[in-house]
C-alpha atoms as a PDB file:
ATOM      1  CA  UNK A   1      26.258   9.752  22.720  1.00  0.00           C
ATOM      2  CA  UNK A   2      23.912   6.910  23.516  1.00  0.00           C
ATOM      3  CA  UNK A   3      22.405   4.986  20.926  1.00  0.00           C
ATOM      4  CA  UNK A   4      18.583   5.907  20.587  1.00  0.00           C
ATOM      5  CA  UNK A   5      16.430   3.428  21.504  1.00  0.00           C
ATOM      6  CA  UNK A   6      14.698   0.926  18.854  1.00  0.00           C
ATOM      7  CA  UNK A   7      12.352  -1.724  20.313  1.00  0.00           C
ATOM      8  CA  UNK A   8      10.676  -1.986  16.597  1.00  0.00           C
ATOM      9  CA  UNK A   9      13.725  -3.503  15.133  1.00  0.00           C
ATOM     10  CA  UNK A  10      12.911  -7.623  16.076  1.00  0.00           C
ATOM     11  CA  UNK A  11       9.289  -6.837  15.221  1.00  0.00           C
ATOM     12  CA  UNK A  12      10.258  -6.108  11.404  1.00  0.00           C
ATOM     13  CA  UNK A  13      11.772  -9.739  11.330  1.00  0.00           C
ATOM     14  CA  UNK A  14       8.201 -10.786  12.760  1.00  0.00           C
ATOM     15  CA  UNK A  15       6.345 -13.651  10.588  1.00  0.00           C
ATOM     16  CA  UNK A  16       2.973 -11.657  11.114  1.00  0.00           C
ATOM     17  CA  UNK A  17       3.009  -9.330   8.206  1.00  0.00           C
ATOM     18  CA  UNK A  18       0.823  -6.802  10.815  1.00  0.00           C
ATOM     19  CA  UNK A  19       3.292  -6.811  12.921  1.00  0.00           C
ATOM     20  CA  UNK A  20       5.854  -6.085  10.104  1.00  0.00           C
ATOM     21  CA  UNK A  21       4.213  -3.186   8.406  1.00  0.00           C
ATOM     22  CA  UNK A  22       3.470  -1.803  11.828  1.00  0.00           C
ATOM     23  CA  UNK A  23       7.232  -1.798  12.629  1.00  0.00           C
ATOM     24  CA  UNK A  24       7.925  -0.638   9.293  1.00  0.00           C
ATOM     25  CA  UNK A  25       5.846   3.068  10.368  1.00  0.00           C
ATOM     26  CA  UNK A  26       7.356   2.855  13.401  1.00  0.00           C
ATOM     27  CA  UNK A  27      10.447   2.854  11.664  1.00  0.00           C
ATOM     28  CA  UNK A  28       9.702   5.719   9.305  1.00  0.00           C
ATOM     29  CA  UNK A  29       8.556   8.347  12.268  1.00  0.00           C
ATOM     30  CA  UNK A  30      11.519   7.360  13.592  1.00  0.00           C
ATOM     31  CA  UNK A  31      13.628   8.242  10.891  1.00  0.00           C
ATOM     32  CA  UNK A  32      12.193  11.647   9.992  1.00  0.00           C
ATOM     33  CA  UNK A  33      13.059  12.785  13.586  1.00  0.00           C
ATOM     34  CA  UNK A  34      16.428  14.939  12.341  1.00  0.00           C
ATOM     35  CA  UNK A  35      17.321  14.957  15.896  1.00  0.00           C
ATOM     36  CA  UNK A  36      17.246  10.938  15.520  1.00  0.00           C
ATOM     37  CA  UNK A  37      18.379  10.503  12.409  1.00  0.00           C
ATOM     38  CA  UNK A  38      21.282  12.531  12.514  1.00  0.00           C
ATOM     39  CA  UNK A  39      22.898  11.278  15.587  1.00  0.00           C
ATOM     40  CA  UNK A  40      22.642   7.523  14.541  1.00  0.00           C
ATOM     41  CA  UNK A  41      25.797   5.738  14.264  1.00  0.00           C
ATOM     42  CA  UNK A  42      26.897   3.390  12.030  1.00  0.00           C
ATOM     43  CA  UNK A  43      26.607   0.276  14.667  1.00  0.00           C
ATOM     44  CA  UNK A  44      22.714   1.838  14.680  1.00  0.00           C
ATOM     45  CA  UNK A  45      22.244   2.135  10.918  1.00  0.00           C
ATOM     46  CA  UNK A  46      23.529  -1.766  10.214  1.00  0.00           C
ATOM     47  CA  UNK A  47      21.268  -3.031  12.876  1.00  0.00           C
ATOM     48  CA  UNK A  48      18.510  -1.254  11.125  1.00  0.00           C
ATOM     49  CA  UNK A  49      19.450  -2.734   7.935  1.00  0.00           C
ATOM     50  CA  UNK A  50      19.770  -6.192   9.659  1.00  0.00           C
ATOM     51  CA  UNK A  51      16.044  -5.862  10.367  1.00  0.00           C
ATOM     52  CA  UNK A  52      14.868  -4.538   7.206  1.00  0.00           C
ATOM     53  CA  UNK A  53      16.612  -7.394   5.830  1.00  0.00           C
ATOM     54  CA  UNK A  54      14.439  -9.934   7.459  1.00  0.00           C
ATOM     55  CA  UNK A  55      11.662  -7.812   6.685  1.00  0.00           C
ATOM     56  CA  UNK A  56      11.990  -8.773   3.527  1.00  0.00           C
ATOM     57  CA  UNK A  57      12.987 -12.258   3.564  1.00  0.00           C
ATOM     58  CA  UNK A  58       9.836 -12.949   5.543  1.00  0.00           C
ATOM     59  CA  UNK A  59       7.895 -10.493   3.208  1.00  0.00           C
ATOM     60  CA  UNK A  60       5.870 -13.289   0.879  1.00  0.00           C
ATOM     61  CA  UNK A  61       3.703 -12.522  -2.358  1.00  0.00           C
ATOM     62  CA  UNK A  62       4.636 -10.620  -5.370  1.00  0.00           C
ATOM     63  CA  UNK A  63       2.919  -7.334  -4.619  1.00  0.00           C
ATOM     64  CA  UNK A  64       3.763  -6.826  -0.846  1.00  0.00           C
ATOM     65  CA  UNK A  65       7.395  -7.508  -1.928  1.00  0.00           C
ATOM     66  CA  UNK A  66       7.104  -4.675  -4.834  1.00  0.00           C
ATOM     67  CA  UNK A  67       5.125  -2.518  -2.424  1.00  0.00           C
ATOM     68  CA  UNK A  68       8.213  -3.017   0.272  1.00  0.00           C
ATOM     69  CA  UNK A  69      11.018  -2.694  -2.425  1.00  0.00           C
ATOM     70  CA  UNK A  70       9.805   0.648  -2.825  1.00  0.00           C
ATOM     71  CA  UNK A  71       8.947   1.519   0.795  1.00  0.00           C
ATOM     72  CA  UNK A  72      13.003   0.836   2.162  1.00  0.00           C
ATOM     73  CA  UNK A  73      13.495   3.037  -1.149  1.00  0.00           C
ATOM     74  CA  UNK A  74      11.935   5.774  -0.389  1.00  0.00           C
ATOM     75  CA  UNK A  75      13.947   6.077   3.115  1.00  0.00           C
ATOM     76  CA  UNK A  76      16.459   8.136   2.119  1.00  0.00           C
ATOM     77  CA  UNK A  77      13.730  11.207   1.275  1.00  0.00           C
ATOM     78  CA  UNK A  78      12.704  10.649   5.123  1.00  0.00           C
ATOM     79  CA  UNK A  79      16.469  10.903   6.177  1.00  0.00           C
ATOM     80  CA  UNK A  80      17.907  14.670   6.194  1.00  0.00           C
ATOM     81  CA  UNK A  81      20.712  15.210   3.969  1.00  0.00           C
ATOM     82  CA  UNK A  82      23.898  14.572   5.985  1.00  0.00           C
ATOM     83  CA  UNK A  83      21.972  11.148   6.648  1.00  0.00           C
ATOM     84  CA  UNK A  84      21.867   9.707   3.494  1.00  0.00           C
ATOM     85  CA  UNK A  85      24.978   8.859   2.694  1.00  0.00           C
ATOM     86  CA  UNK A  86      25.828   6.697   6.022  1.00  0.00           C
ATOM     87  CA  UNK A  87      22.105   5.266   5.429  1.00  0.00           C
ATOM     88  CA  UNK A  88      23.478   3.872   2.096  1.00  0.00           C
ATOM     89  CA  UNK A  89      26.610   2.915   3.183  1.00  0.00           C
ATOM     90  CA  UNK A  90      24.616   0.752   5.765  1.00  0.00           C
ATOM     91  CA  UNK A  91      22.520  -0.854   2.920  1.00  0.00           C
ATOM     92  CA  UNK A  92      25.312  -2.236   0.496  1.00  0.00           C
ATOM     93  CA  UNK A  93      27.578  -3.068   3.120  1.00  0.00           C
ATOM     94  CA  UNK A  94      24.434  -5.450   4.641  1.00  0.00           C
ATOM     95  CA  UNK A  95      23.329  -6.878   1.022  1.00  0.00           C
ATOM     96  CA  UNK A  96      27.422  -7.724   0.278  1.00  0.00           C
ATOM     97  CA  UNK A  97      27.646  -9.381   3.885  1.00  0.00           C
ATOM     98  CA  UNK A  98      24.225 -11.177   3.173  1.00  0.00           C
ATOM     99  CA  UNK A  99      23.995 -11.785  -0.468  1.00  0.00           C
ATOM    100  CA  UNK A 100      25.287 -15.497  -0.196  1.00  0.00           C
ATOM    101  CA  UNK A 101      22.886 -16.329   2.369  1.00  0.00           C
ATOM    102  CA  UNK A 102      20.012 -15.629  -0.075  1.00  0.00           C
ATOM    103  CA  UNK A 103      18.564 -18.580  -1.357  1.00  0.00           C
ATOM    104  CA  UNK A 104      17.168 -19.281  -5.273  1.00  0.00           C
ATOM    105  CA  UNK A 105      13.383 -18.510  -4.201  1.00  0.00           C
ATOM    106  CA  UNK A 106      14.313 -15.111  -2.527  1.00  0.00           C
ATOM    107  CA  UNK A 107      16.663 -13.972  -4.705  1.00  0.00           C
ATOM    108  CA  UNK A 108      14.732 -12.505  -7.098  1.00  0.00           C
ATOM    109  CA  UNK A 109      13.106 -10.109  -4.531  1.00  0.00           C
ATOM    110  CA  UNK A 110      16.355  -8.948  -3.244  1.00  0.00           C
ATOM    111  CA  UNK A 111      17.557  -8.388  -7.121  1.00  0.00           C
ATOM    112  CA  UNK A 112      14.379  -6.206  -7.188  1.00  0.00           C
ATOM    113  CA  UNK A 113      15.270  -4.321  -3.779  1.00  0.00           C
ATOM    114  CA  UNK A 114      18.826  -3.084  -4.952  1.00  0.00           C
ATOM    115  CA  UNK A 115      17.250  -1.940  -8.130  1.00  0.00           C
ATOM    116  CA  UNK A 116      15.029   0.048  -6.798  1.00  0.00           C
ATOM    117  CA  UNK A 117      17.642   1.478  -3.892  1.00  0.00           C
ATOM    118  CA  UNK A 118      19.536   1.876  -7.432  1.00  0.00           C
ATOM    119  CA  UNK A 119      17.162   4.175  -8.824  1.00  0.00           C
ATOM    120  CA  UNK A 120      16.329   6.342  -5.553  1.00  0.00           C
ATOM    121  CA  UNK A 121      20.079   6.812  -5.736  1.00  0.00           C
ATOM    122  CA  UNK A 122      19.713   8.549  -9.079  1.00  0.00           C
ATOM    123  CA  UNK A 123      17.298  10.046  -8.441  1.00  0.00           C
ATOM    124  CA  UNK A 124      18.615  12.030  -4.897  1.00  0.00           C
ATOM    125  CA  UNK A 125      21.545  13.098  -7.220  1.00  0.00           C
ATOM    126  CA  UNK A 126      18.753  15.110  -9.340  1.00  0.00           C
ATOM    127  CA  UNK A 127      17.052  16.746  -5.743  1.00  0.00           C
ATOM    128  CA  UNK A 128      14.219  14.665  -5.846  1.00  0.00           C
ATOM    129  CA  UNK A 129      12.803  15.092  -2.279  1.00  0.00           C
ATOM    130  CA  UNK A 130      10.383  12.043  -2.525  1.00  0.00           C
ATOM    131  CA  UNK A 131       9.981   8.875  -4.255  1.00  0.00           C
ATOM    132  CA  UNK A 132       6.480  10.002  -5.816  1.00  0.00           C
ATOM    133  CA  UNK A 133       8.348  12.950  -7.743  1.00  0.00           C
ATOM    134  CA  UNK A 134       8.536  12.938 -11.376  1.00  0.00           C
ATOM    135  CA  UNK A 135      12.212  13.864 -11.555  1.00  0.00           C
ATOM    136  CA  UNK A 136      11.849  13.944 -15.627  1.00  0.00           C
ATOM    137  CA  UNK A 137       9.379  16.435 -15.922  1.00  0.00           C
ATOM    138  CA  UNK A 138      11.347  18.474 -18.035  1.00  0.00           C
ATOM    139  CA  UNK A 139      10.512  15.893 -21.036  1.00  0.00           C
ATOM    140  CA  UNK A 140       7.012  16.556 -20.755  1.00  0.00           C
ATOM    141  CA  UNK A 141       5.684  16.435 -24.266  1.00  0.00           C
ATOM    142  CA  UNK A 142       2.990  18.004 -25.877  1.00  0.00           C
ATOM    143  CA  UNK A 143       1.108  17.235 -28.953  1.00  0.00           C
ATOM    144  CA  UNK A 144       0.811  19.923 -31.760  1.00  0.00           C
ATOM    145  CA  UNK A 145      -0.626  19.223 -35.548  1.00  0.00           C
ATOM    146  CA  UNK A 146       0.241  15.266 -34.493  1.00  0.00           C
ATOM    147  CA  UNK A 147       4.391  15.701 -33.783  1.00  0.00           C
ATOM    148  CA  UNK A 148       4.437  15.978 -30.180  1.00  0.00           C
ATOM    149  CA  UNK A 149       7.140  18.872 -29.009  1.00  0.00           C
ATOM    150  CA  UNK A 150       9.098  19.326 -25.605  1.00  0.00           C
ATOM    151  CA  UNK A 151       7.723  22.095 -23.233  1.00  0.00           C
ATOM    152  CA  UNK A 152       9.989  24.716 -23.067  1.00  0.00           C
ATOM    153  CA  UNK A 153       8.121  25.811 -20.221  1.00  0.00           C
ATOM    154  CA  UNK A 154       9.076  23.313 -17.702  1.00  0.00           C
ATOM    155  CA  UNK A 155      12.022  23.960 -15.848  1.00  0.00           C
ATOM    156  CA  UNK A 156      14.440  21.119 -15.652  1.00  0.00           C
ATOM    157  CA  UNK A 157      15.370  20.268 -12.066  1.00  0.00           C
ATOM    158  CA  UNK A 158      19.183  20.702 -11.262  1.00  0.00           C
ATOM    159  CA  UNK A 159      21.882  18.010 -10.871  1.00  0.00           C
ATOM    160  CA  UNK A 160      23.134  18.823  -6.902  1.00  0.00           C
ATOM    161  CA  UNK A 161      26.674  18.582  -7.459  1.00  0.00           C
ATOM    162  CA  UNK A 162      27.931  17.651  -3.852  1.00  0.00           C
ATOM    163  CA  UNK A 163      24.814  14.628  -4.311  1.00  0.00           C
ATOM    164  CA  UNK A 164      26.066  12.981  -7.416  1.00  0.00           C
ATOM    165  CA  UNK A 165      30.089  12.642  -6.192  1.00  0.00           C
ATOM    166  CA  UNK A 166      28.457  11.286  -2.991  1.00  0.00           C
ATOM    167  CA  UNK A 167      26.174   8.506  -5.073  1.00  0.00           C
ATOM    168  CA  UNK A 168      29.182   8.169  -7.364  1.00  0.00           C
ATOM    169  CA  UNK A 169      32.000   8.032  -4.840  1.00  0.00           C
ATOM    170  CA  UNK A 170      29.440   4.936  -3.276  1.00  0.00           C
ATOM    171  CA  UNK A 171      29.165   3.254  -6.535  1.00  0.00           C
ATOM    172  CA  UNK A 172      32.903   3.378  -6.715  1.00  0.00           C
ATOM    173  CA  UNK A 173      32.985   1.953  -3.218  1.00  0.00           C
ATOM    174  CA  UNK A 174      30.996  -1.011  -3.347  1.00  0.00           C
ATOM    175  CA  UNK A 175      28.502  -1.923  -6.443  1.00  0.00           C
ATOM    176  CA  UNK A 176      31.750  -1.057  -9.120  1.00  0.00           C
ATOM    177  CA  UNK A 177      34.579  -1.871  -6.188  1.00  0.00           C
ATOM    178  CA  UNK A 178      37.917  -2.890  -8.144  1.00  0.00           C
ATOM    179  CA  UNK A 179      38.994  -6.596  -6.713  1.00  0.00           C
ATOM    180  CA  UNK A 180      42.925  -5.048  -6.362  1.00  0.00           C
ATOM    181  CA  UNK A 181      41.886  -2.330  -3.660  1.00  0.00           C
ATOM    182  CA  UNK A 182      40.091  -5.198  -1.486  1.00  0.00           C
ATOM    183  CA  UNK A 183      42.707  -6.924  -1.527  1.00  0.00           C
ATOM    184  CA  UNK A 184      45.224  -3.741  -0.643  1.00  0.00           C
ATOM    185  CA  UNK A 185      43.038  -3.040   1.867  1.00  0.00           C
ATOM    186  CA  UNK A 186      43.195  -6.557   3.396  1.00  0.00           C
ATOM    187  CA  UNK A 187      46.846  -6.766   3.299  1.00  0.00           C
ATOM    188  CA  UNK A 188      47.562  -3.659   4.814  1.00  0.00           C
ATOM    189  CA  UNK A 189      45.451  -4.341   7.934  1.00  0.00           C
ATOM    190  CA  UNK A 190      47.323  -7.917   8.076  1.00  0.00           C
ATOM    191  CA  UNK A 191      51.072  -6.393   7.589  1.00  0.00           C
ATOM    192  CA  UNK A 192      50.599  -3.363  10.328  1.00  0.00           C
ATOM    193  CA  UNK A 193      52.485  -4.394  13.407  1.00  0.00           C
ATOM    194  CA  UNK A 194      51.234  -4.443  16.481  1.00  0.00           C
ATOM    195  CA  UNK A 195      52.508  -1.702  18.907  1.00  0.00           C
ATOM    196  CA  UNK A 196      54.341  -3.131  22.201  1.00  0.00           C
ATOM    197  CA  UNK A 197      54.683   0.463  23.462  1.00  0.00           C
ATOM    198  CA  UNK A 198      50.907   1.068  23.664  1.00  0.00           C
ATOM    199  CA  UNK A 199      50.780  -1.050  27.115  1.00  0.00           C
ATOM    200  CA  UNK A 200      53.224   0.793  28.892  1.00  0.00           C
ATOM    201  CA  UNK A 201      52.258   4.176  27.187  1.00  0.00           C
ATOM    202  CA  UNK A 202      50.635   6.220  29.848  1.00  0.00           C
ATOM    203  CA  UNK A 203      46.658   6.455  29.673  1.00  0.00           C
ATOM    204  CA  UNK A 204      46.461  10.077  28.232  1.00  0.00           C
ATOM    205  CA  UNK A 205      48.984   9.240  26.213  1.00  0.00           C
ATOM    206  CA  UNK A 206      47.146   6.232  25.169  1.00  0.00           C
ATOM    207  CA  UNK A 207      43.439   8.258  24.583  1.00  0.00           C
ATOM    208  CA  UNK A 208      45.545  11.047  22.286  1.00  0.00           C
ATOM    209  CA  UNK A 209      46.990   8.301  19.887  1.00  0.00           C
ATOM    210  CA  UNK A 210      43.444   6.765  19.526  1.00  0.00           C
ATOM    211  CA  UNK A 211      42.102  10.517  18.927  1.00  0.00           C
ATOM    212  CA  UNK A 212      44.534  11.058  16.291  1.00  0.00           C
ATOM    213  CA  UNK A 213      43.793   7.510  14.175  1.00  0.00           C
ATOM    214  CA  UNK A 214      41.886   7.932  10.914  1.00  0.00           C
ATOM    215  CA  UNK A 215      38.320   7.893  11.554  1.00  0.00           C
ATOM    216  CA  UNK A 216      38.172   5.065   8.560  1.00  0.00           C
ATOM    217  CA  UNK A 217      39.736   2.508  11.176  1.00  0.00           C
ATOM    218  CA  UNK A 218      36.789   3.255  13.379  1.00  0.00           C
ATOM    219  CA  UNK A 219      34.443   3.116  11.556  1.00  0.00           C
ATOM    220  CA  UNK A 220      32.291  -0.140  11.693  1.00  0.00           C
ATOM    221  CA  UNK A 221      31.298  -0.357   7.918  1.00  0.00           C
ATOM    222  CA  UNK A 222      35.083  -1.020   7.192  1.00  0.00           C
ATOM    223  CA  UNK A 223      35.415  -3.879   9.728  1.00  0.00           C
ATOM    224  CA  UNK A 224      32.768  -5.393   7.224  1.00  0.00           C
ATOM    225  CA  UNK A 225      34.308  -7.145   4.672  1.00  0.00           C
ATOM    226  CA  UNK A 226      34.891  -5.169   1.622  1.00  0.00           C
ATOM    227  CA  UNK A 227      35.002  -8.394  -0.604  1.00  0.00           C
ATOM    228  CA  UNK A 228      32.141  -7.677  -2.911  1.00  0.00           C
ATOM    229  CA  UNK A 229      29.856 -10.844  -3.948  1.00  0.00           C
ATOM    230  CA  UNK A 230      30.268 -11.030  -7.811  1.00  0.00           C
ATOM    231  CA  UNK A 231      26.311 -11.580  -8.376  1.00  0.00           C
ATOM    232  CA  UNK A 232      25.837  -8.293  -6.670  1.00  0.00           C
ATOM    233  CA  UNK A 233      28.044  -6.647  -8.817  1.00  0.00           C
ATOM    234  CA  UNK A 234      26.960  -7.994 -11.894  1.00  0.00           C
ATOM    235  CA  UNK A 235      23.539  -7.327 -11.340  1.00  0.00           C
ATOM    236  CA  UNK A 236      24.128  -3.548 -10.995  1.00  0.00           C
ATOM    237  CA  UNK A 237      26.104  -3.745 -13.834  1.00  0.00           C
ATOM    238  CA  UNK A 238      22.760  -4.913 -15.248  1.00  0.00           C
ATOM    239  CA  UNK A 239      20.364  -2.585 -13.792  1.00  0.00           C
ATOM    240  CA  UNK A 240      22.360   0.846 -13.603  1.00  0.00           C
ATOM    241  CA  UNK A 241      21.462   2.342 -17.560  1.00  0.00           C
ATOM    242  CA  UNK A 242      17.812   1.224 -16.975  1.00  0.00           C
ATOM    243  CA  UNK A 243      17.190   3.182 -13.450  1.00  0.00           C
ATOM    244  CA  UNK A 244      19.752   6.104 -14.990  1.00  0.00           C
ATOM    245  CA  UNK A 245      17.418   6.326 -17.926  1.00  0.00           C
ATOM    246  CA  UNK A 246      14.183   6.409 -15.955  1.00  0.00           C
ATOM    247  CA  UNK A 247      15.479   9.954 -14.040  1.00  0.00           C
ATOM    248  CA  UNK A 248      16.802  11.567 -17.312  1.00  0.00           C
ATOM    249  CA  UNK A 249      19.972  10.728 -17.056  1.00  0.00           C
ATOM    250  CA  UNK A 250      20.616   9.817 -20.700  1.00  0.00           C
ATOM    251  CA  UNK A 251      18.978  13.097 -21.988  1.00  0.00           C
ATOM    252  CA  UNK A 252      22.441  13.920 -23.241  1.00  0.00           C
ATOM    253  CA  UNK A 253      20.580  16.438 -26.158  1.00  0.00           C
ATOM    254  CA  UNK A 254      19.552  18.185 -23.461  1.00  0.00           C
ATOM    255  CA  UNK A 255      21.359  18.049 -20.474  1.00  0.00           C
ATOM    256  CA  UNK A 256      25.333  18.281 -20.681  1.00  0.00           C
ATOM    257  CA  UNK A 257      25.743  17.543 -16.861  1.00  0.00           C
ATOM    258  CA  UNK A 258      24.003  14.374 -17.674  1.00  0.00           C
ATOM    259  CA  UNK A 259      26.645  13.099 -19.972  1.00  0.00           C
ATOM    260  CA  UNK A 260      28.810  14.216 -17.515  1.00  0.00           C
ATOM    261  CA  UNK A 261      27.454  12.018 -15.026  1.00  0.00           C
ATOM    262  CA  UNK A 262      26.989   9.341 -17.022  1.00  0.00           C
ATOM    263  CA  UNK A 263      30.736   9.573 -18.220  1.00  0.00           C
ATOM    264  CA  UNK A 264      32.053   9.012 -14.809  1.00  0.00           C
ATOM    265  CA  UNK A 265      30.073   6.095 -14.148  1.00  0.00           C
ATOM    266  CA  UNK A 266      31.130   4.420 -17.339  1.00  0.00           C
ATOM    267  CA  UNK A 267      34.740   5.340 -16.236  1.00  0.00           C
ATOM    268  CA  UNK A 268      34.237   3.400 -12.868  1.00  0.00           C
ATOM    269  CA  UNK A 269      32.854   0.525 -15.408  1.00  0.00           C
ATOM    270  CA  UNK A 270      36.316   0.446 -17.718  1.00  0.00           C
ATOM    271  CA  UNK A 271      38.250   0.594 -14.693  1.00  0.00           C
ATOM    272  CA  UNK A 272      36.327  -2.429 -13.438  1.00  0.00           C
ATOM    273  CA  UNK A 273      36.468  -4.168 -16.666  1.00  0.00           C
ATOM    274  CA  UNK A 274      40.006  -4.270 -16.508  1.00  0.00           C
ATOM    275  CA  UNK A 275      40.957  -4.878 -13.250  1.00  0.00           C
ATOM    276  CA  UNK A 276      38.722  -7.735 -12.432  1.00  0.00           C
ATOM    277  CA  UNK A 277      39.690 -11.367 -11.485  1.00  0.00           C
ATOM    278  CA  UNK A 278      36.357 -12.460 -12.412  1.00  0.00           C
ATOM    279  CA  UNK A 279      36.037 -13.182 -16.206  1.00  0.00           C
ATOM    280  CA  UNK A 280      31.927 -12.669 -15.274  1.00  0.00           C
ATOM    281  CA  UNK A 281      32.165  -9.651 -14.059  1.00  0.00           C
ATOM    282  CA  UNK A 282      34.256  -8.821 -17.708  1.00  0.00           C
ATOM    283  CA  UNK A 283      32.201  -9.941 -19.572  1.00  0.00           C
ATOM    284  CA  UNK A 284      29.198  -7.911 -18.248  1.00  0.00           C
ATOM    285  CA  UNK A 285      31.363  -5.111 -18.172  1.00  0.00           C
ATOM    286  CA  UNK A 286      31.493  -5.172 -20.951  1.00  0.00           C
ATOM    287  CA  UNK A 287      28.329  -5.867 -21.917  1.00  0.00           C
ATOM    288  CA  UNK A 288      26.812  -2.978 -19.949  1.00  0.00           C
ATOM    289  CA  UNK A 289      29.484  -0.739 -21.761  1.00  0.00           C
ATOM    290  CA  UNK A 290      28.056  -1.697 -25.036  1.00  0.00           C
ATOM    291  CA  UNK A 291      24.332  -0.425 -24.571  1.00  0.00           C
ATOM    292  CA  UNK A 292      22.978   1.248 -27.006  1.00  0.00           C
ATOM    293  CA  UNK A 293      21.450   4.114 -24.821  1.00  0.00           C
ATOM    294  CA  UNK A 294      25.149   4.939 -23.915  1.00  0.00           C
ATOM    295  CA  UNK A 295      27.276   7.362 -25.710  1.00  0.00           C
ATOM    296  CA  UNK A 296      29.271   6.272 -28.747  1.00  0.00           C
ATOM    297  CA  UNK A 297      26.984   3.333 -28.781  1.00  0.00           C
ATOM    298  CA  UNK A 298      23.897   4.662 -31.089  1.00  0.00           C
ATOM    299  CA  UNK A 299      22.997   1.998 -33.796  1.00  0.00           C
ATOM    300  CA  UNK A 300      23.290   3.296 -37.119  1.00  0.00           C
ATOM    301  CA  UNK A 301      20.475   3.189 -39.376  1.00  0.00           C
ATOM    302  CA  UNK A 302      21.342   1.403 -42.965  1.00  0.00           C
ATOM    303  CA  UNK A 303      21.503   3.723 -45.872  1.00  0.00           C
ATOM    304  CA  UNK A 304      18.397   3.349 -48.127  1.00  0.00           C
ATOM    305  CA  UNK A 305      19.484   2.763 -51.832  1.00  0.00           C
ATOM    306  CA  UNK A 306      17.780   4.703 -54.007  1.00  0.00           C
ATOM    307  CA  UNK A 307      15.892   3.317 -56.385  1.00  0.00           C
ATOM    308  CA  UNK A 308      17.561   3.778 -60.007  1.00  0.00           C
ATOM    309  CA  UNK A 309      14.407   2.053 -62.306  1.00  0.00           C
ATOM    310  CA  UNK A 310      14.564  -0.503 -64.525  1.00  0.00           C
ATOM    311  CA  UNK A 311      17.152  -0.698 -66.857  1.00  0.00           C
ATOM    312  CA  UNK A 312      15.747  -2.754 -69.316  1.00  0.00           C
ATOM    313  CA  UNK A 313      17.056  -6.676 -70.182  1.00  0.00           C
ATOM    314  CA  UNK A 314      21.084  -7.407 -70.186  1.00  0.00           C
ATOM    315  CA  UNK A 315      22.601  -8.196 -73.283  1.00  0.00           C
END
């Protein structure tokens, strides 16, 4: 199938900040089109990244930038479901290819972009359909003779199973990818043998063998390379309890598939821990594993002595 056409693309690199936000709406009708949205491949999605990319590099001021952190967000509640994934896929394999092209005085808008694609993450696992939903309305409290109580007449909204392996599958993938299955996967593209027989193989012959390859070694993300830059890494490592606390993640008292959830992720996080090369990504491993909103990690309060009186002058 042709690739749908998308003239808006070099406008949302433009250095006219009209021009930008124009191509930015542009960009949104476009994506809520399902017909559109679900036919785009994953050439289409990275050169949509490409341009949101420069969207933001040229985006100046700290409220525009805020305001378009959230915008690129919010895309995945535009996308239909099957989209999302492959929309994702598209973003972290364009911040790892791009991260070390991001100078000192951009950085820190970029750092504020993945957190916020971070948090829209968690907060598609929970069903959220839109970036204005309070996803944690189930905590709503309300205040009776001054001790405020949780309304047990808010219905919690449900963890979508199939959602949360596909967010924590990703996570797996590229924000917590282990160093050793980069470098597998390097190797084992570099030690397959080329095929002699494939020139003289007739061409039907030929089409059938390419049919039958695994759709992973056609698949433009993984001609990307997988090698992850540490900063990215350890800034997620940074971020991910903060954005999984904002959605209700660490509600363990009151949500088991929560501490589920969170369980997993931590697991990825151990496994990363141990298997890294890079004693910075250890040590803030570590460091992230060691919150005290996580699990096994709740500071104890001190004991209060109690008070015995006064037992009068030592002899």
């Amino acid at each position: 199938m042709a690739s749908p056409n998308m003239p808006f693309i070099k406008n949302l690199a433009s250095s006219d900040s009209k021009i930008r936000k124009s191509a930015l709406t542009s960009l949104q009708t476009f994506l809520s089109a399902k017909h559109i949205a679900t036919t785009l491949s994953p050439i289409d999605i990275l050169k949509l990244w490409k341009g949101l990319f420069y969207a933001m590099w040229m985006c100046d001021r700290a409220i525009p930038q805020q305001t378009l952190c959230q915008e690129l967000a919010d895309l995945i509640y535009i996308l239909p479901r099957e989209s999302v994934v492959p929309w994702l896929r598209g973003f972290w394999a364009t911040m790892s290819r791009e991260w070390t092209s991001i100078d000192v005085l951009r950085m820190e808008k970029f750092l504020l972009l993945v957190r916020r694609v971070v948090g829209a993450s968690f907060r598609w696992m929970k069903g959220a359909q839109d970036g204005r939903e309070d996803v944690t309305a189930a905590t709503k409290t309300t205040k009776k003779g001054g001790k405020g109580k949780k309304d047990s007449g808010t219905e919690k909204t449900a963890w979508d199973a199939k959602r949360v392996d596909q967010i924590l599958d990703m996570l797996a993938e590229w924000a917590f990818a282990l160093d050793e299955d980069v470098k597998e996967d390097s190797e084992s593209e570099e030690s397959e043998p080329e095929n002699d027989e494939d020139e003289d193989m007739p061409q039907h012959e030929s089409l059938r063998k390419e049919k039958q390859q695994p759709q992973r070694e056609k698949d433009p993300l993984h001609l990307l390379a997988k090698k992850i830059p540490a900063g990215l890494k350890i800034h997620v490592l940074d971020i991910w309890v903060d954005e999984a606390e904002k959605v209700g993640m660490l509600d363990f008292e009151n949500d088991e598939e929560a501490l589920k959830i969170v369980q997993r992720i931590i697991e990825q996080i151990e496994e990363l821990e141990k298997r890294t090369v890079s004693p910075a990504i250890r040590v803030r491993s570590k460091d992230s594993l060691s919150d005290e909103r996580l699990p096994g990690n709740e500071k104890k309060e001190p004991e209060e002595k109690e008070d015995e009186g006064w037992g009068g002058f030592d002899n």
